[in-house]
Protein backbone atom coordinates (compact mmCIF):
# COMPACT_ATOMS: atom_id res chain seq x y z
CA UNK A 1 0.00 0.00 0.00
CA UNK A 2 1.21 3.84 -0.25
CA UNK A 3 0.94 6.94 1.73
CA UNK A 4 0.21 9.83 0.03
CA UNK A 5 -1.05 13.62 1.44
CA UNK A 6 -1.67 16.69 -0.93
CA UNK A 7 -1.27 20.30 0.10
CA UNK A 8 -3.96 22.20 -1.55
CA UNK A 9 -3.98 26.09 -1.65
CA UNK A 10 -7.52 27.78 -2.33
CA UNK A 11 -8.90 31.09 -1.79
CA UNK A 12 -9.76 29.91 1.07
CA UNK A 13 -6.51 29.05 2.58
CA UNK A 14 -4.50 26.00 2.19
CA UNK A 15 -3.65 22.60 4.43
CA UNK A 16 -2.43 18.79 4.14
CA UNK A 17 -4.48 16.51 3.49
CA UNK A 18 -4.57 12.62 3.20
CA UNK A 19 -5.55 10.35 0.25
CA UNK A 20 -7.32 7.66 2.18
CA UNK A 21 -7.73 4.03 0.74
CA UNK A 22 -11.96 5.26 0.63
CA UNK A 23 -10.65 8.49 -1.87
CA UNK A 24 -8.48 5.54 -3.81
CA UNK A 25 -11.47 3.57 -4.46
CA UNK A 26 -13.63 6.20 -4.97
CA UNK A 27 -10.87 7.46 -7.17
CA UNK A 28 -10.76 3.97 -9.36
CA UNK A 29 -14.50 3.71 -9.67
CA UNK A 30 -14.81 7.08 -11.17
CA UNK A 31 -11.80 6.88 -13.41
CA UNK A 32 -12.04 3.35 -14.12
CA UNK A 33 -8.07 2.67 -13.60
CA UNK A 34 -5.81 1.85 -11.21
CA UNK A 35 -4.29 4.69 -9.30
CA UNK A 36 -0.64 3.57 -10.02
CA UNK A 37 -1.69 3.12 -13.53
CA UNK A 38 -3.26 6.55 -13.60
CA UNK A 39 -0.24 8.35 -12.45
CA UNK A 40 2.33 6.04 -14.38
CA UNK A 41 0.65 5.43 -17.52
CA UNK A 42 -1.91 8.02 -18.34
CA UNK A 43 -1.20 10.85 -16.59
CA UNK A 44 -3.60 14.13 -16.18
CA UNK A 45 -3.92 17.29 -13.92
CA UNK A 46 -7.45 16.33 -13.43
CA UNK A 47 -6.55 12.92 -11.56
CA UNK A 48 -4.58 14.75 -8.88
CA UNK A 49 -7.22 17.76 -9.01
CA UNK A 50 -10.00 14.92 -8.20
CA UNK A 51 -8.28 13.55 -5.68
CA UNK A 52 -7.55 16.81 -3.73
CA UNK A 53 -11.45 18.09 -3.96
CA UNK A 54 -12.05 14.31 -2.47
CA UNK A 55 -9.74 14.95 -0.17
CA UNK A 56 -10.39 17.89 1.23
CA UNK A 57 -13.96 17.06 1.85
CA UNK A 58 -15.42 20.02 -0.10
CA UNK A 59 -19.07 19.87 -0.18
CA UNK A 60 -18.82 22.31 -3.97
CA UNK A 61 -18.84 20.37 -7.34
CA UNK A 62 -15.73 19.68 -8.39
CA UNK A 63 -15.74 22.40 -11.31
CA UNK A 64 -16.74 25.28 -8.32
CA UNK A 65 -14.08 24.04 -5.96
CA UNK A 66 -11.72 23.86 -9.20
CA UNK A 67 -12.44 27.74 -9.84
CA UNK A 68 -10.97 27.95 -6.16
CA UNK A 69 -7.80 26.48 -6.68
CA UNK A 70 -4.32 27.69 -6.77
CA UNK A 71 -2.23 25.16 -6.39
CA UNK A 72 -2.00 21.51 -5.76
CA UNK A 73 1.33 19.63 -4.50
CA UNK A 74 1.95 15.47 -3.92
CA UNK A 75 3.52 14.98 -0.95
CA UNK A 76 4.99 11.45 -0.83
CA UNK A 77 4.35 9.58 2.53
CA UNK A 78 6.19 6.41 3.98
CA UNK A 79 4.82 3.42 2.16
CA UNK A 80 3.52 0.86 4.03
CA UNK A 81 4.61 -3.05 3.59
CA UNK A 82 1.84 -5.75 2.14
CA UNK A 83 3.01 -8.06 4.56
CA UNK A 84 5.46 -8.16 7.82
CA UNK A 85 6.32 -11.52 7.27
CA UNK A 86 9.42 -12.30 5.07
């Protein structure tokens, strides 16, 4: 599994926030790909867009909160083993 938190400036201000495994699935239903896949294979500013609006929890369509948006940074966390067993 992976960590990974976006800082996302608005208007409105700007914080860290998590992509959660619920915003990854959410993520591959809507987009119907893998996230690796997404970000490896078929890259596009919307992908990371989407998953900041999820992320942040903004109750705006995505095109209002995107009018709202300065800036969006991936912020690589620790990734996290499948298994502790060898």
């Amino acid at each position: 599994m992976f960590a990974v938190n976006l800082r996302v400036v608005t208007d409105d201000g700007e914080g860290e926030y998590p992509v959660t495994p619920k915003i990854v699935v959410q993520f591959e239903r809507e987009f119907q790909t893998g996230l690796g896949r997404a970000f490896t294979n078929d890259q596009k500013a919307e992908h990371v867009y989407w998953l900041a609006w999820k992320a942040t929890g903004s109750k705006k369509n995505f095109d209002t909160w995107l009018e709202s948006v300065n800036d969006v940074e991936i912020i690589e966390g620790n990734e996290l083993p499948l298994s502790e067993t060898p």
